[in-house]
PDB file of N, CA and C in Angstrom:
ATOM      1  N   UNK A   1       0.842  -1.189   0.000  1.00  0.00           N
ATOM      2  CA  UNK A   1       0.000   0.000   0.000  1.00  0.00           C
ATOM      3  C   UNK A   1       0.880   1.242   0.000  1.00  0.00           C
ATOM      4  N   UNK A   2       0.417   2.279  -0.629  1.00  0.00           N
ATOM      5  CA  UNK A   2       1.330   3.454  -0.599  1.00  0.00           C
ATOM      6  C   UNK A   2       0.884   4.381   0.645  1.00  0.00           C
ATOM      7  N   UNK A   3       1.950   5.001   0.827  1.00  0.00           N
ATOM      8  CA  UNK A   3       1.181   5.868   2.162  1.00  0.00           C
ATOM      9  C   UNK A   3       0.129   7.139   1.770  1.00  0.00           C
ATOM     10  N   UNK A   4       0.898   7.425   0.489  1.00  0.00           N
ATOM     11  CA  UNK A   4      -0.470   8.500  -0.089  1.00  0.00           C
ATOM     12  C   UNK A   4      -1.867   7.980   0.260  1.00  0.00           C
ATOM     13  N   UNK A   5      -2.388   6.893   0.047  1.00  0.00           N
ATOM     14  CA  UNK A   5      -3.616   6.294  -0.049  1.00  0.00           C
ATOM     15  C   UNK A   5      -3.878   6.214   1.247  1.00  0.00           C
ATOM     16  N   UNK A   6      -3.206   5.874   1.909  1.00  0.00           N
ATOM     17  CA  UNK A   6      -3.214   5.779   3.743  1.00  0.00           C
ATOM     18  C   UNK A   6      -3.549   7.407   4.409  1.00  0.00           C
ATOM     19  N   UNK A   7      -2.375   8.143   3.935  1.00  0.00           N
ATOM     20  CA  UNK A   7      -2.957   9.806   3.943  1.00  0.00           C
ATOM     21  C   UNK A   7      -4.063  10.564   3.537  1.00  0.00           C
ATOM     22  N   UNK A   8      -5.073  10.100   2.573  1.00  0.00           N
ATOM     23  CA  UNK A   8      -6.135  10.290   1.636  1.00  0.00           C
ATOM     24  C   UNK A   8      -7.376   9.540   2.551  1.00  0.00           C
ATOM     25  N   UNK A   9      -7.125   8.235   3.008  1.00  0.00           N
ATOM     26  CA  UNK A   9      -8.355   7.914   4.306  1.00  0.00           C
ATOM     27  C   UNK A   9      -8.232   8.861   5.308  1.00  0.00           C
ATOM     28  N   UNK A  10      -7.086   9.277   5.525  1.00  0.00           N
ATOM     29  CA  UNK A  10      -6.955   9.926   6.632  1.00  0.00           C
ATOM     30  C   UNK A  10      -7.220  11.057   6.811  1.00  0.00           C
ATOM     31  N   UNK A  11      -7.262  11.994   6.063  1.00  0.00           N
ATOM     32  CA  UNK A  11      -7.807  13.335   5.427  1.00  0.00           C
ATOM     33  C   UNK A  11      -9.320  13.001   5.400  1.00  0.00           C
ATOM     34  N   UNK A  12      -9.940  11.989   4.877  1.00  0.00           N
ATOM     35  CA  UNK A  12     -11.127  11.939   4.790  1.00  0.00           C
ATOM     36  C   UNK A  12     -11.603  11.850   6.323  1.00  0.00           C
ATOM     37  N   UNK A  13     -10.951  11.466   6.796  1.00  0.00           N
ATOM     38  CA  UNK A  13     -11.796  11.049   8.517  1.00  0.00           C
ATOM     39  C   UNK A  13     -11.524  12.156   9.005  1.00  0.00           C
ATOM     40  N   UNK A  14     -10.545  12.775   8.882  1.00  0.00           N
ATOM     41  CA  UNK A  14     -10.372  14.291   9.926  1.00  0.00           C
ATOM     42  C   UNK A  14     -11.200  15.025   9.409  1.00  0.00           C
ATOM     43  N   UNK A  15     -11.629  15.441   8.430  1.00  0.00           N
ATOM     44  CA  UNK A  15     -12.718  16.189   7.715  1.00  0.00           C
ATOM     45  C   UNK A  15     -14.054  15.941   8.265  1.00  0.00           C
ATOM     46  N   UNK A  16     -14.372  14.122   8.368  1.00  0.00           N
ATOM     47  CA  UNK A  16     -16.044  14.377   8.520  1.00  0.00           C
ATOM     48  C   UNK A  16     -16.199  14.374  10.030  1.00  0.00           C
ATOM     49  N   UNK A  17     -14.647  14.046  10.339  1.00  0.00           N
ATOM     50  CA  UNK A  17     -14.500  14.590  12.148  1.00  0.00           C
ATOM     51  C   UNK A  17     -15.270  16.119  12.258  1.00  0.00           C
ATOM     52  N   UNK A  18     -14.506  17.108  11.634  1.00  0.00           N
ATOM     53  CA  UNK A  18     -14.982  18.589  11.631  1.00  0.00           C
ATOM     54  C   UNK A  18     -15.962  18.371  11.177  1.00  0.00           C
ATOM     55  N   UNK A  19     -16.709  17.544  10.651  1.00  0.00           N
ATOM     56  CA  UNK A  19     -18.363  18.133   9.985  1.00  0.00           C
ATOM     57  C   UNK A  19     -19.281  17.482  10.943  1.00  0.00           C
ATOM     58  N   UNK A  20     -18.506  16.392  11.828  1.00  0.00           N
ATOM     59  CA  UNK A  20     -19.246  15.997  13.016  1.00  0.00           C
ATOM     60  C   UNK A  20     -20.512  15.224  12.139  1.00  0.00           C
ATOM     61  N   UNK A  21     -19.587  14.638  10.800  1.00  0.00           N
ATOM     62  CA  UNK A  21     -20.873  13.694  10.371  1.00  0.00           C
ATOM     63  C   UNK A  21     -20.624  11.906  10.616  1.00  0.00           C
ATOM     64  N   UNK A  22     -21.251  11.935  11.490  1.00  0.00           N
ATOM     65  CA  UNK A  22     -20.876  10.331  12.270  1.00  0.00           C
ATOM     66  C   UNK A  22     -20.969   9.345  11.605  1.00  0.00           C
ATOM     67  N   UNK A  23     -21.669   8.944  10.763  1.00  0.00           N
ATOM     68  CA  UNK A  23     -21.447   7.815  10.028  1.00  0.00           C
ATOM     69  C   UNK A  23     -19.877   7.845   8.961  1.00  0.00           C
ATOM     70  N   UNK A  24     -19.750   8.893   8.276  1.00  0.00           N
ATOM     71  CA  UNK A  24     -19.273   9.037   7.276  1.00  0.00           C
ATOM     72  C   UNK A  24     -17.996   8.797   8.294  1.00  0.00           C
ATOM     73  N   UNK A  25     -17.874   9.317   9.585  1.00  0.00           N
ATOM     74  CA  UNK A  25     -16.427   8.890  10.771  1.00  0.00           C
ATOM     75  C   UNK A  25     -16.426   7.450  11.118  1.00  0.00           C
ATOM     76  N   UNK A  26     -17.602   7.055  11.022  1.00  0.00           N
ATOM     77  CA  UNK A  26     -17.675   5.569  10.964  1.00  0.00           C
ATOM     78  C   UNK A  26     -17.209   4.589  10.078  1.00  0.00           C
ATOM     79  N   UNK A  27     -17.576   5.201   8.636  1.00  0.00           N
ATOM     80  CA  UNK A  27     -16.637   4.173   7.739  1.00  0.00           C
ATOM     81  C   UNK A  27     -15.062   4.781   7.300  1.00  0.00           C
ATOM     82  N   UNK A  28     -15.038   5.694   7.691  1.00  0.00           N
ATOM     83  CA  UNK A  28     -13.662   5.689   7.520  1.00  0.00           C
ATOM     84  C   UNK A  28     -12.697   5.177   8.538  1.00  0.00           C
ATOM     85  N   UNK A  29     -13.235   5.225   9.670  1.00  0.00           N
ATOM     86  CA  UNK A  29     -12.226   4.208  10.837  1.00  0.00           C
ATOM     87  C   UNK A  29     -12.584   3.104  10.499  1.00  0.00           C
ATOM     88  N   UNK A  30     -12.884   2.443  10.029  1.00  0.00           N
ATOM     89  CA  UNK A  30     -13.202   1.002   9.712  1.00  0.00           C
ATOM     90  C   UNK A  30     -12.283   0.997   8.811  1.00  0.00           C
ATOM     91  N   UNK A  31     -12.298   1.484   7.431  1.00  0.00           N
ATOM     92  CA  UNK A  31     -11.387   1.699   6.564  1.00  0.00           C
ATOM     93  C   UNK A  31      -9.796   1.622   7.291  1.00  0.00           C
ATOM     94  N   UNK A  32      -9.733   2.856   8.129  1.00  0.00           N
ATOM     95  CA  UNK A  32      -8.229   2.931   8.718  1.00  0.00           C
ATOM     96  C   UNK A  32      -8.301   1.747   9.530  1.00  0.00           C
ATOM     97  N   UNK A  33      -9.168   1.306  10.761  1.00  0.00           N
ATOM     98  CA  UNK A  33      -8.616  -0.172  10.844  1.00  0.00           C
ATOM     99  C   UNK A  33      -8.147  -1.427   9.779  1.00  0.00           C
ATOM    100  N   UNK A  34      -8.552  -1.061   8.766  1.00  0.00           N
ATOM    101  CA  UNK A  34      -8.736  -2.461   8.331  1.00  0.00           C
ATOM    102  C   UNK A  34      -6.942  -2.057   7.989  1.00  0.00           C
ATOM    103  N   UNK A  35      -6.839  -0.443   7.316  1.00  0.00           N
ATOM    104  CA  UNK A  35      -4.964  -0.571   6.751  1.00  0.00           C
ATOM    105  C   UNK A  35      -4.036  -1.318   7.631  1.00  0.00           C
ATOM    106  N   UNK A  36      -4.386  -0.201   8.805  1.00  0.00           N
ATOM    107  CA  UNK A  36      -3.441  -0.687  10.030  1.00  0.00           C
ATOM    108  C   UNK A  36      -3.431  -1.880  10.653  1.00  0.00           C
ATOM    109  N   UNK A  37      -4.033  -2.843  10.447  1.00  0.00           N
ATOM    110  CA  UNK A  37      -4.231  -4.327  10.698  1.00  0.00           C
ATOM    111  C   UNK A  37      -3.189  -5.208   9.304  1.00  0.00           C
ATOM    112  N   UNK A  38      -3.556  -4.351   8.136  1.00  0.00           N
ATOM    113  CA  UNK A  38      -2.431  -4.874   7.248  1.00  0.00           C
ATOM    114  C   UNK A  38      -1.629  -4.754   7.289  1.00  0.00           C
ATOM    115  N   UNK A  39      -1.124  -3.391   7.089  1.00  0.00           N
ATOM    116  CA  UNK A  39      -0.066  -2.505   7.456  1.00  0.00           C
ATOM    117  C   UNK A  39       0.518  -1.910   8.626  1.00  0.00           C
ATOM    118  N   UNK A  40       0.853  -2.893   9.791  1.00  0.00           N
ATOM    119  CA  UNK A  40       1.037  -1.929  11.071  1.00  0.00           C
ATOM    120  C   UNK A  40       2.200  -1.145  11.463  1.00  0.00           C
ATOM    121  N   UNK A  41       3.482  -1.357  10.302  1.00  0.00           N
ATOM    122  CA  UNK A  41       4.014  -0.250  10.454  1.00  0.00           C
ATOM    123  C   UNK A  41       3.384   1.023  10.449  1.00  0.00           C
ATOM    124  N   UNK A  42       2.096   1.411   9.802  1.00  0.00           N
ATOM    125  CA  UNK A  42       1.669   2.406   9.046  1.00  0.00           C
ATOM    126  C   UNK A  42       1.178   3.381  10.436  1.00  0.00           C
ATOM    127  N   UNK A  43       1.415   2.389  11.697  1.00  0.00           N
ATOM    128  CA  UNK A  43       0.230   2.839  12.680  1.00  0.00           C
ATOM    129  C   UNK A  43       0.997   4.276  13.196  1.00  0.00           C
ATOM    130  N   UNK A  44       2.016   4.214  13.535  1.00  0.00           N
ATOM    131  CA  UNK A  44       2.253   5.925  14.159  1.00  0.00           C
ATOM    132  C   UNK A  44       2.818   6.825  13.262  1.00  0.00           C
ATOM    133  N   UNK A  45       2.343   6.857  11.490  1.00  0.00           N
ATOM    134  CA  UNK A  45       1.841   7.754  10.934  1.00  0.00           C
ATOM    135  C   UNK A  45       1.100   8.316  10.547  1.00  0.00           C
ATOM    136  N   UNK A  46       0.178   6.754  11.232  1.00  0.00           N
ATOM    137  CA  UNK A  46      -1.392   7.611  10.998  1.00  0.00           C
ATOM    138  C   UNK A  46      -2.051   8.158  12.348  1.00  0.00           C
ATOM    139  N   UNK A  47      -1.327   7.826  13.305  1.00  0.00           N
ATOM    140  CA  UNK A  47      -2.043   8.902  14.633  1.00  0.00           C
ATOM    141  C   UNK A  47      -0.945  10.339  14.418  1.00  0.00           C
ATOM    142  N   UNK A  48       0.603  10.051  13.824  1.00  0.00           N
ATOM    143  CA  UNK A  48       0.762  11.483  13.740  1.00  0.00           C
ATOM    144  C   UNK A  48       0.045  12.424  12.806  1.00  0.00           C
ATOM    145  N   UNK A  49      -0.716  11.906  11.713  1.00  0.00           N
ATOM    146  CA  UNK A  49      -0.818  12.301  10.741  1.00  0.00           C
ATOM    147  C   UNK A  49      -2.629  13.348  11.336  1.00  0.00           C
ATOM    148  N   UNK A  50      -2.837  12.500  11.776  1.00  0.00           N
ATOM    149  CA  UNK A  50      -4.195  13.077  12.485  1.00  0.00           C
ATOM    150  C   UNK A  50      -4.400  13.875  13.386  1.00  0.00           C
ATOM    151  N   UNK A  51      -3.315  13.356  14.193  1.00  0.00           N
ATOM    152  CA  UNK A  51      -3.195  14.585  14.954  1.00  0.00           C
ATOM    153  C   UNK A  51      -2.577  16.006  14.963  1.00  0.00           C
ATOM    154  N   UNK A  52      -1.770  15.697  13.126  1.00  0.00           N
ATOM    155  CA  UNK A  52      -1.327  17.206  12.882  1.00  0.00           C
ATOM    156  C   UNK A  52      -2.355  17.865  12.273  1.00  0.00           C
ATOM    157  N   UNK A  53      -3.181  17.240  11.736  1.00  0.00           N
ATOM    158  CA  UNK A  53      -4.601  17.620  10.911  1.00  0.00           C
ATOM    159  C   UNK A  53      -5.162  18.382  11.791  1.00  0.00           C
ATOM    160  N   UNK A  54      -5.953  17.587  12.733  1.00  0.00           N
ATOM    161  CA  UNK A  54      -6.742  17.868  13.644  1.00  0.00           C
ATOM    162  C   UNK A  54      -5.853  19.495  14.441  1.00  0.00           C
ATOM    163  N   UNK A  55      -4.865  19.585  14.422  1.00  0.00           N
ATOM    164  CA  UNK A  55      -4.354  20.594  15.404  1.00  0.00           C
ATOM    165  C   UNK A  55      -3.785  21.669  14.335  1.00  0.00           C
ATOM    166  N   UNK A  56      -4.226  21.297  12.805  1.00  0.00           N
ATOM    167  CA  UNK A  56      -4.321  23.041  11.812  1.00  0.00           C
ATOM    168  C   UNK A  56      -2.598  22.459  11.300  1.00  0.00           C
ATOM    169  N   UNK A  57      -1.660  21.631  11.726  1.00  0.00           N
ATOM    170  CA  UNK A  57      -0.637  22.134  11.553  1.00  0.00           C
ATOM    171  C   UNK A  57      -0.287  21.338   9.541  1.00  0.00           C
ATOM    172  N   UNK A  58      -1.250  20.411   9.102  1.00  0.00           N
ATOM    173  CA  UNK A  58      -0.739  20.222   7.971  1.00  0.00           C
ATOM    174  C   UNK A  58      -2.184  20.679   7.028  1.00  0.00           C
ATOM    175  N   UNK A  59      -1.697  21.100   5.440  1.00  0.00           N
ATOM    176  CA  UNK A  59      -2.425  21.411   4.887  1.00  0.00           C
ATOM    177  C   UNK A  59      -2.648  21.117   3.537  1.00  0.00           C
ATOM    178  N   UNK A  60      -3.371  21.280   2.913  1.00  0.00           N
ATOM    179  CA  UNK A  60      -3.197  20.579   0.915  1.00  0.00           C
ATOM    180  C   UNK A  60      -2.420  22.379   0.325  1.00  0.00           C
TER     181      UNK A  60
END
């Protein structure tokens, strides 16, 4: 898996985080579980990755 694609779920979940639309946060953690169960190196770039989102510090 590339990490772009891993970054691109991840963008999607911090987003419908801010729109506070719960389902749509629902399938995307499902989604990110399922990477990080494949991929578990992938796992503490995707809590850093969220949590730079979530805190303004990364941007498109």
């Amino acid at each position: 898996m590339e990490d772009n694609a891993l970054v691109a779920i991840l963008k999607e979940l911090v987003g419908n985080l801010c729109e506070k639309d719960r389902e749509k946060v629902l399938e995307c953690a499902a989604r990110v579980r399922g990477v990080l169960a494949e991929y578990p190196e992938h796992r503490m770039i995707a809590f850093a990755l969220v949590g730079a989102e979530m805190s303004g510090e990364v941007s498109e």
